[in-house]
Protein backbone atom coordinates (compact mmCIF):
# COMPACT_ATOMS: atom_id res chain seq x y z
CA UNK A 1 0.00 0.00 0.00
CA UNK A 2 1.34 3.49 -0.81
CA UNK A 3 1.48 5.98 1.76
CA UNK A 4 -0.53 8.36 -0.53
CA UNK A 5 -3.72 6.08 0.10
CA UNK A 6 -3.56 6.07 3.71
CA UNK A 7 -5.70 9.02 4.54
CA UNK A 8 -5.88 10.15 8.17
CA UNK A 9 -9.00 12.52 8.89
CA UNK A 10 -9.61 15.05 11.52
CA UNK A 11 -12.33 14.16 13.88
CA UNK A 12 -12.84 17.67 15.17
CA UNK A 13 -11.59 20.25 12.75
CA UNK A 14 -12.92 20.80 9.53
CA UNK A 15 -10.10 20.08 6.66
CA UNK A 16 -12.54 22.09 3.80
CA UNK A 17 -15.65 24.90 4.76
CA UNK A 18 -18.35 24.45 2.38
CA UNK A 19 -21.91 24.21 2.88
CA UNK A 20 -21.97 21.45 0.08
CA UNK A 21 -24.38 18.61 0.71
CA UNK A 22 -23.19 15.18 -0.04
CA UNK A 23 -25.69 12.62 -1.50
CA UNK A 24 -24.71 9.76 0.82
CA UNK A 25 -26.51 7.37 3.15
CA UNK A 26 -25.15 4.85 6.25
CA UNK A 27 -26.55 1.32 6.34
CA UNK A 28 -25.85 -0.29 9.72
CA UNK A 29 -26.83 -4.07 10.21
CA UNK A 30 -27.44 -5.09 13.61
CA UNK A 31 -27.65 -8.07 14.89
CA UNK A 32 -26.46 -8.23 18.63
CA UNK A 33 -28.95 -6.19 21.09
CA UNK A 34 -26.45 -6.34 23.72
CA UNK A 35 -23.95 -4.40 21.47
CA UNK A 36 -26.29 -1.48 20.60
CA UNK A 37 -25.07 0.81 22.90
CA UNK A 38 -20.78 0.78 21.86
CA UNK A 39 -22.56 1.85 18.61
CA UNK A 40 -25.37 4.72 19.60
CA UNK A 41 -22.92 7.63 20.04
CA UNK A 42 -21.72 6.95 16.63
CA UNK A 43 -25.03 6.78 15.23
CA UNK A 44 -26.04 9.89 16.89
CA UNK A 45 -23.01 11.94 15.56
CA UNK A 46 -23.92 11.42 12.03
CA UNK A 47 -25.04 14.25 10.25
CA UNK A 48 -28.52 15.56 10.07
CA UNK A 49 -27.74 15.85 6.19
CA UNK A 50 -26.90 11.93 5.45
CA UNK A 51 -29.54 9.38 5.78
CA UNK A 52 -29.38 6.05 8.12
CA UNK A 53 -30.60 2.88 7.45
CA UNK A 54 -31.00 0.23 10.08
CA UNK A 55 -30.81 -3.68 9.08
CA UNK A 56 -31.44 -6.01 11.49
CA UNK A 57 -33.60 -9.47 11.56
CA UNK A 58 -34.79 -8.51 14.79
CA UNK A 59 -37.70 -6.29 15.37
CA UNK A 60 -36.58 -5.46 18.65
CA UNK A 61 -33.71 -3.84 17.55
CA UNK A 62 -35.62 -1.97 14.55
CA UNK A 63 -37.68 -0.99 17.34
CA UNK A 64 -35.53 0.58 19.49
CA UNK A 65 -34.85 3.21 17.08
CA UNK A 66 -36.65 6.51 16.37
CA UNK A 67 -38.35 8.07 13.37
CA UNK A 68 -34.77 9.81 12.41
CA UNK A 69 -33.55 6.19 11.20
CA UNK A 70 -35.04 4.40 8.18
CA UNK A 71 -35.59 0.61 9.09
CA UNK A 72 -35.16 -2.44 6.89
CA UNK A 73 -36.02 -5.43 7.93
CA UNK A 74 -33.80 -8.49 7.00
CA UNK A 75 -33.72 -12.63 7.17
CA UNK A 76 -31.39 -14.13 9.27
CA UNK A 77 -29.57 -15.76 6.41
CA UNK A 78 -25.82 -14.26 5.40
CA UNK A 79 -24.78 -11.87 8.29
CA UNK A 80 -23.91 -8.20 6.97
CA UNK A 81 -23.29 -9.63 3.79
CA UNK A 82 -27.13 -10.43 2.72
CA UNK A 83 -27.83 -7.04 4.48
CA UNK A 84 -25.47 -5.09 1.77
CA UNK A 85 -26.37 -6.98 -1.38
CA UNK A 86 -30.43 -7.90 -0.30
CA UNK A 87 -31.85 -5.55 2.16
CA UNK A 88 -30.01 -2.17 0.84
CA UNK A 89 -29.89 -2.83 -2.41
CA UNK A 90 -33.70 -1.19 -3.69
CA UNK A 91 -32.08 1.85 -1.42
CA UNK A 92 -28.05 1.95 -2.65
CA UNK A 93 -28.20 3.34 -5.77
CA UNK A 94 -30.12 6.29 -4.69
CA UNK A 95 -26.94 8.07 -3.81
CA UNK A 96 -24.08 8.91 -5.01
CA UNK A 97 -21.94 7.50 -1.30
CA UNK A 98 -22.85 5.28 1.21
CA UNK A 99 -21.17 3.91 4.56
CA UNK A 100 -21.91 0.37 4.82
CA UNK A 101 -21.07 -1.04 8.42
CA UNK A 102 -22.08 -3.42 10.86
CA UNK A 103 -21.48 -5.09 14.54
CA UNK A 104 -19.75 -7.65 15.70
CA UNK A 105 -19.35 -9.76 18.68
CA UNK A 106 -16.53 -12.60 20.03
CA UNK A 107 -17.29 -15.83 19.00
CA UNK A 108 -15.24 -17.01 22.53
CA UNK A 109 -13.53 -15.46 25.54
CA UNK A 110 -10.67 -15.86 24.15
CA UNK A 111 -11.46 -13.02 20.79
CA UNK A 112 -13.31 -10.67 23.21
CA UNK A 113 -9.90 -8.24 23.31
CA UNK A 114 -9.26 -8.52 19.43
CA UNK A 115 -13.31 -8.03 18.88
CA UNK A 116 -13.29 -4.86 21.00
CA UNK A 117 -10.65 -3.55 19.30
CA UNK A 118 -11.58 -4.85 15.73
CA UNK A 119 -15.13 -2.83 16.73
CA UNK A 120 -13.11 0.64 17.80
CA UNK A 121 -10.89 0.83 14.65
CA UNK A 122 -14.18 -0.21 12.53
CA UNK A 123 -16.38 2.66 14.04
CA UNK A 124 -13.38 5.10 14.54
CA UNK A 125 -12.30 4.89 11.06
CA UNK A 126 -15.99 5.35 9.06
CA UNK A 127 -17.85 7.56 11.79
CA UNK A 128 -15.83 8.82 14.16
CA UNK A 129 -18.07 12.09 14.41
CA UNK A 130 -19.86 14.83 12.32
CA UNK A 131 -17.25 16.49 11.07
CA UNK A 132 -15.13 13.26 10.76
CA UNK A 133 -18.18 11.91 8.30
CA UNK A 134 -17.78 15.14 6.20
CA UNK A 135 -13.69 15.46 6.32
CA UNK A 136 -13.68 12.17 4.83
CA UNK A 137 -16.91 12.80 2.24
CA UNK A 138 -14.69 16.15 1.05
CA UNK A 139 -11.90 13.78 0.57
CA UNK A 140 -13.42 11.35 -1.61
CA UNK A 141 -14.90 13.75 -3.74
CA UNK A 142 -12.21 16.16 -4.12
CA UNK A 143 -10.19 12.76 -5.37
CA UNK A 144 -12.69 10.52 -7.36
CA UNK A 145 -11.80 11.75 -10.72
CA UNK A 146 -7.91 11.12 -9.71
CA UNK A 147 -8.30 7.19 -8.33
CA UNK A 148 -10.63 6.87 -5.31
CA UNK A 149 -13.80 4.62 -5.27
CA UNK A 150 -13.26 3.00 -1.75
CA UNK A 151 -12.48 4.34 1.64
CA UNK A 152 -11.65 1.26 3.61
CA UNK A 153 -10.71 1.01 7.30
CA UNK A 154 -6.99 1.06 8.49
CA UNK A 155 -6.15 -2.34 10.00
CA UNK A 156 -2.66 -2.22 12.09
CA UNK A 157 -2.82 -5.30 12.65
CA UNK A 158 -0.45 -6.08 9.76
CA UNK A 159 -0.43 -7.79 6.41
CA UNK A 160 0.26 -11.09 7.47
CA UNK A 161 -3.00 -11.42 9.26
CA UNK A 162 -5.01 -10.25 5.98
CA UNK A 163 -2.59 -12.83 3.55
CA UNK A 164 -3.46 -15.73 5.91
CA UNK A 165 -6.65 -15.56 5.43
CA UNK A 166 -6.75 -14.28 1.95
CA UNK A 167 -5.03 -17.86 1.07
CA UNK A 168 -7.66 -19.88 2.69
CA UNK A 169 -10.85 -18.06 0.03
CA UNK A 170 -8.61 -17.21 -2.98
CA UNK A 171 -11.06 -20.18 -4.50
CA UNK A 172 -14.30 -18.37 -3.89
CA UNK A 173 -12.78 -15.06 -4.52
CA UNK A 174 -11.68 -16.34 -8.13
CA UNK A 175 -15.07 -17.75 -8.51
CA UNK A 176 -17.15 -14.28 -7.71
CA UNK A 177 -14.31 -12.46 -10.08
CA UNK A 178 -15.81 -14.76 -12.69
CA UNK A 179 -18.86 -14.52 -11.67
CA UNK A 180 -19.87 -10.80 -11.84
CA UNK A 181 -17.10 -10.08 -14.78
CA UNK A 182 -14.40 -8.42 -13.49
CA UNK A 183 -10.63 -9.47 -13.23
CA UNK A 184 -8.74 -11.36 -10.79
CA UNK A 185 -5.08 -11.85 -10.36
CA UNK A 186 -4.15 -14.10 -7.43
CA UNK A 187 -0.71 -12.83 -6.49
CA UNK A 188 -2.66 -9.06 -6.09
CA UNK A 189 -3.36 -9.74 -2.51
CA UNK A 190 -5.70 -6.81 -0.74
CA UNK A 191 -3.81 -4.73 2.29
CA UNK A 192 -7.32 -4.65 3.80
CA UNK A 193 -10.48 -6.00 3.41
CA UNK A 194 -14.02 -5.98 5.28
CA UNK A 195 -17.63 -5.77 4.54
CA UNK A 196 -17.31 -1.98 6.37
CA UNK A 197 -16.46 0.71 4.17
CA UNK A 198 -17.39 4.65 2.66
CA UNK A 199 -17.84 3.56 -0.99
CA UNK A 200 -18.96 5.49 -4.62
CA UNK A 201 -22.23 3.29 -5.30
CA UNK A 202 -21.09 3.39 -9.01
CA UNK A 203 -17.77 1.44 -8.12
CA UNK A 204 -20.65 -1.34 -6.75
CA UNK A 205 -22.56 -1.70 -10.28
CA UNK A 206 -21.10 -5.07 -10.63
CA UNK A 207 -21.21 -6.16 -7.46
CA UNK A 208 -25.21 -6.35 -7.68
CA UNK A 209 -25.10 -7.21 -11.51
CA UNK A 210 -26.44 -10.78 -9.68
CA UNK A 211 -30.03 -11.09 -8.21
CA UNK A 212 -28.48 -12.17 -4.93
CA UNK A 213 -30.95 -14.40 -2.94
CA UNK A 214 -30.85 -15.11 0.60
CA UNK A 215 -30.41 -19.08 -0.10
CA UNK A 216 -27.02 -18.18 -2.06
CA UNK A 217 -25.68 -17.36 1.42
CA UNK A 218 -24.82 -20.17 4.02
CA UNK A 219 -26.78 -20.82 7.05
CA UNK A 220 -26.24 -18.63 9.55
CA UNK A 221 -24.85 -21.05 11.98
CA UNK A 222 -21.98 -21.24 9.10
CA UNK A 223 -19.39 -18.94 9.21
CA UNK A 224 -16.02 -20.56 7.44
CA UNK A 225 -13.31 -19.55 5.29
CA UNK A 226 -14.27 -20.75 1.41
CA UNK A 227 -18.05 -18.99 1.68
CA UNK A 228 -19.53 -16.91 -0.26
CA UNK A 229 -19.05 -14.16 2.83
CA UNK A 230 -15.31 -14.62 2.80
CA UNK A 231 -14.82 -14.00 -0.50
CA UNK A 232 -17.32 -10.77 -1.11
CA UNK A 233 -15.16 -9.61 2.16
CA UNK A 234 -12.07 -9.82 -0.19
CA UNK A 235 -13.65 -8.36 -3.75
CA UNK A 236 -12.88 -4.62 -3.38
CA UNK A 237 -9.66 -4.27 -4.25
CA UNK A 238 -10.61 -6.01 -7.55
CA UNK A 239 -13.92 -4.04 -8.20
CA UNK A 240 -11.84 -1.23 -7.90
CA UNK A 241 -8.96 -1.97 -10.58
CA UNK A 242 -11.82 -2.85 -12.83
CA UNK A 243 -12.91 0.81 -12.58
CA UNK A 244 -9.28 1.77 -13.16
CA UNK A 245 -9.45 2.69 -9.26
CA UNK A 246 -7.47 1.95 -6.18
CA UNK A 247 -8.40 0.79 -2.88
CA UNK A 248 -7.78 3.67 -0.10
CA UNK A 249 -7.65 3.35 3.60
CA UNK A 250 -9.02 6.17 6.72
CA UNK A 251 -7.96 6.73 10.22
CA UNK A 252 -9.11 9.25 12.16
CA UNK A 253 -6.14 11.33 14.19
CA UNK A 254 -7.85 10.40 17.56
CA UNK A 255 -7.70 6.95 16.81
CA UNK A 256 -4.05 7.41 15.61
CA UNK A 257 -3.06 9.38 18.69
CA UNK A 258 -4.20 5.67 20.65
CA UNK A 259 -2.18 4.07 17.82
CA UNK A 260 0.73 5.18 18.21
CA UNK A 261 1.36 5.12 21.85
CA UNK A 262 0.46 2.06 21.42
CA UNK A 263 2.81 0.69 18.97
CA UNK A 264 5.47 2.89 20.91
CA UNK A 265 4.57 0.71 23.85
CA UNK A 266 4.76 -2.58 21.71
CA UNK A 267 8.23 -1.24 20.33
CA UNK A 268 10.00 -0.65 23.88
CA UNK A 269 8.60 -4.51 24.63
CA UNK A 270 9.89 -5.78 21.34
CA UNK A 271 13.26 -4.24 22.30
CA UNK A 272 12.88 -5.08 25.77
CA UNK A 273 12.80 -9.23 24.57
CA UNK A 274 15.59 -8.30 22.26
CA UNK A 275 17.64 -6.92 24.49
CA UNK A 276 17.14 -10.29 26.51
CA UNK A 277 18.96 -12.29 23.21
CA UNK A 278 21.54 -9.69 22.76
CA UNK A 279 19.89 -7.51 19.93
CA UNK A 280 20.68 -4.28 20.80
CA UNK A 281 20.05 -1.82 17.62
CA UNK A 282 18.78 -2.25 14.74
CA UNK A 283 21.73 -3.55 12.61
CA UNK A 284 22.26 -6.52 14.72
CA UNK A 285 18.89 -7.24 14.53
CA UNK A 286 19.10 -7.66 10.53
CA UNK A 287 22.14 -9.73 10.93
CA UNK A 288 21.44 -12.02 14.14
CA UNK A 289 21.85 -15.10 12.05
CA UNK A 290 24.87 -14.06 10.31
CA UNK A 291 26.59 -13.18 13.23
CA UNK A 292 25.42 -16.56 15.63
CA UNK A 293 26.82 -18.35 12.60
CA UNK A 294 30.18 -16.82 13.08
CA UNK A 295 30.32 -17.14 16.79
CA UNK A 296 29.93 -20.65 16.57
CA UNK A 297 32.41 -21.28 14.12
CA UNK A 298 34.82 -18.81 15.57
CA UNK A 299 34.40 -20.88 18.95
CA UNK A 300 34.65 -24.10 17.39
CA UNK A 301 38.44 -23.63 16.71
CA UNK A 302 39.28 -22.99 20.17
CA UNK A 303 39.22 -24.50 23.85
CA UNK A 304 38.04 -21.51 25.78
CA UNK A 305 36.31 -18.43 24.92
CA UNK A 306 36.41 -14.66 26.65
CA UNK A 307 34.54 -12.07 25.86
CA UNK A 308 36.63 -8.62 26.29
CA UNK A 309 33.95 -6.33 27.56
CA UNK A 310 31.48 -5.77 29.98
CA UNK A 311 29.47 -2.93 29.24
CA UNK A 312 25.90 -3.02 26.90
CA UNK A 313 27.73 -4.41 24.14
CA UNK A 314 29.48 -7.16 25.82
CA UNK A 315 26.99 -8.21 27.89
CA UNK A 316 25.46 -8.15 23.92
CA UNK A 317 28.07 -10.32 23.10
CA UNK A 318 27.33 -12.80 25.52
CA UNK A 319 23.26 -13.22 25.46
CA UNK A 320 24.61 -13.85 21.46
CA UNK A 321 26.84 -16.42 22.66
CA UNK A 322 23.91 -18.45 24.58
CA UNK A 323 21.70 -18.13 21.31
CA UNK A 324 24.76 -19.15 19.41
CA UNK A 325 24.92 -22.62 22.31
CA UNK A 326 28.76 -21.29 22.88
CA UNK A 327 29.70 -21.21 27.34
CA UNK A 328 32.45 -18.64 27.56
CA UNK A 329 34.82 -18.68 30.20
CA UNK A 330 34.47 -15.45 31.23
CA UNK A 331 35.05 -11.63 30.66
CA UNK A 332 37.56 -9.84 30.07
CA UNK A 333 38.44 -5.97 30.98
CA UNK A 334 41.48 -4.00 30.39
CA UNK A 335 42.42 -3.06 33.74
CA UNK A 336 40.28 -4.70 37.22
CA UNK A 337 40.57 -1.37 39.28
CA UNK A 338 37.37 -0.63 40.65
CA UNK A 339 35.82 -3.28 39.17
CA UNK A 340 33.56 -6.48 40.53
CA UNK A 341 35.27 -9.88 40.39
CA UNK A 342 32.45 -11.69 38.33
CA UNK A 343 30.12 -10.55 35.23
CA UNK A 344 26.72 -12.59 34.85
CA UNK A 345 28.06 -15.15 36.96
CA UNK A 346 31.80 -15.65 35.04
CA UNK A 347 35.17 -14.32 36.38
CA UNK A 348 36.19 -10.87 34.85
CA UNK A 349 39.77 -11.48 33.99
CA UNK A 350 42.53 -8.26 33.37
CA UNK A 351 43.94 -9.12 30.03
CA UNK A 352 47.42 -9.97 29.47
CA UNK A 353 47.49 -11.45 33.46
CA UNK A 354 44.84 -14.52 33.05
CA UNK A 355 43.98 -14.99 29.07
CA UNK A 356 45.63 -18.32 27.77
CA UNK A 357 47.35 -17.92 24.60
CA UNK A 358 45.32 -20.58 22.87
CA UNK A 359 41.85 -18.52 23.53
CA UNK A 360 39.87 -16.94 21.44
CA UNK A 361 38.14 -13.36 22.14
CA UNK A 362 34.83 -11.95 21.37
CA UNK A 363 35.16 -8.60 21.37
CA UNK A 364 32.36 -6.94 22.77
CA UNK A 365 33.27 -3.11 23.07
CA UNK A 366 31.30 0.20 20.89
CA UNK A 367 33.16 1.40 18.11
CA UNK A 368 34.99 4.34 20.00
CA UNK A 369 37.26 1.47 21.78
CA UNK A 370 37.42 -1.33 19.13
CA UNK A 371 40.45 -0.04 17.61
CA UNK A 372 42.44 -0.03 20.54
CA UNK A 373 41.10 -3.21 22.11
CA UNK A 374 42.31 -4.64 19.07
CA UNK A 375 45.82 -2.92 18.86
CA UNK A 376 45.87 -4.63 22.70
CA UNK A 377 45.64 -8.13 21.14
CA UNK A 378 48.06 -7.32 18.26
CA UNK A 379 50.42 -5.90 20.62
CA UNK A 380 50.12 -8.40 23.02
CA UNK A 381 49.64 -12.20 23.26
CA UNK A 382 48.09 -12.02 20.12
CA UNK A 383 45.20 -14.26 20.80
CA UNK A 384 42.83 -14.88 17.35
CA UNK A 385 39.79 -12.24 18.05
CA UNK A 386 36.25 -12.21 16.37
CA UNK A 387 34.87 -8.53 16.02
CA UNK A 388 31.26 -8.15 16.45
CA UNK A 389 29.92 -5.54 13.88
């Protein structure tokens, strides 16, 4: 994904004043009562000026909602999917933008976190607030005629997650391509997908070319990878190119804010466990393999090993050494004044008093003292040495 089609979108402060009003609609399927209210305040913050649609197979929940909504009443047959392409569809085409969106629930204790925070990024992203729902409207349409026909939600989840299960439906998906006429290429995987989106209706067309029915959906008790659900989730990208379009992605900046002090968090605890195997900056971290290899084969050719150093990089040095299987004999410093007798448990050793000839030397110093650490060696007993880079 490039970064020009990652669009994040003021929730609060209005990025163009104009009075224009957008032709567009929100369709929200609802399905879980006990859910209503994480979604009400969103609902409520949509714009006087855009119409609502609720979808639900439960009158209950059609019924809970007042005369500003416009309700549409659904089979429980094909989850949000059968609400897009059956219950909206007489509706859709009556505007020139719609929001589709709907809820979502844990299907065990064990998915309630990743639900919650699938649901927040989901909301956050399409109707974060009035002016949010307008920012992003302005956006589209000050960009359709350049490439923009989809405004899908940013996922941070990462690309593996979408590939995964992008693999498991790339059957179905090639099917539908077929299907309703557009084309598919398999290795064009989609950075995002999701039945939740701000779309152009006319970048749909072919999307409800097909009479859907409600039997063309599984059972509702069937939700698996392979259905026709899956693969509609995964279409967009490829309804797009067909329209000589490309898939774009939204964020509001109050959801980014939580973003990145979030991923800030996750990076100190990614370095933290690095740290813990001797990765200590980026370089090492690209070349960890590379440079396990060479400790082990540098300490195969001798009987005992030292490491000279005992600050952040030798200590480095040695959590390398236990990935690399390799039990030192201990450290090694260039003078003991002031210093403590053992390092992690090994004896810290002055060198040129109590470093056999025959040992080899992990050096384990920054750059400002690797040149004379080394000129030590050379100068000295001359003991074979393995620079870490």
């Amino acid at each position: 994904m490039k970064e020009d089609s990652i669009y994040i979108i003021p929730v609060a402060d209005k990025i163009a004043f104009s009075d224009h009003k957008y032709n567009a609609a929100v369709f929200v399927v609802l399905y879980y009562e006990e859910k209503l209210d994480s979604y009400k305040n969103y609902l409520l913050g949509i714009p006087e000026d855009i119409d609502v649609y609720i979808i639900s197979s439960k009158d209950q929940i059609l019924e809970s909602f007042g005369d500003r909504y416009i309700k549409v009443k659904k089979k429980n047959r094909g989850r949000d999917i059968s609400g897009l392409l059956i219950a909206a569809r007489p509706y859709i085409f009556q505007y020139e933008y719609i929001c589709f969106i709907h809820d979502k629930k844990e299907k065990s204790d064990e998915e309630y976190e990743l639900t919650q925070e699938w649901e927040r990024i989901i909301w956050e992203s399409l109707l974060a607030s009035g002016c949010y729902i307008h920012n992003l409207l302005y956006t589209m349409e000050s960009r359709k005629e350049e490439y923009m026909g989809v405004m899908l939600p940013f996922f941070a989840g990462g690309s593996r997650f979408f590939r995964d299960g992008y693999k498991r439906n790339i059957a179905g998906i090639k099917a539908l391509s077929q299907r309703i006429g557009i084309e598919y290429e398999e290795n064009d995987i989609p950075e995002t997908f999701a039945t939740c989106f701000w779309a152009r209706t006319v970048m749909l067309e072919k999307l409800f070319s097909i009479d859907w029915k409600y039997e063309d959906f599984p059972d509702p008790t069937v939700n698996d990878d392979g259905d026709l659900n899956h693969s509609i989730e995964r279409i967009f990208r490829y309804l797009l190119k067909d329209r000589g379009k490309e898939e774009a992605v939204c964020i509001s900046d109050r959801y980014m804010a939580h973003l990145f002090l979030d991923v800030r968090s996750g990076i100190n605890l990614m370095w933290d466990r690095l740290n813990g195997i001797g990765i200590t900056d980026m370089a090492e971290f690209t070349h960890f393999s590379e440079t396990v290899g060479k400790i082990r084969v540098f300490s195969a050719g001798h009987s005992r090993i030292f490491i000279y150093g005992t600050g952040e990089k030798g200590l480095s040095a040695f959590r390398l050494s236990e990935n690399a299987g390799i039990k030192i004999d201990g450290f090694i410093v260039s003078s003991l004044k002031g210093r403590e007798p053992e390092f992690m448990g090994f004896p810290v050793v002055e060198y040129g008093k109590e470093v056999p000839s025959e040992s080899g030397i992990i050096i384990g110093v920054g750059k400002k003292l690797q040149s004379e650490i080394i000129s030590t060696i050379e100068n000295g007993e001359k003991q074979d040495y393995l620079l870490l880079n």
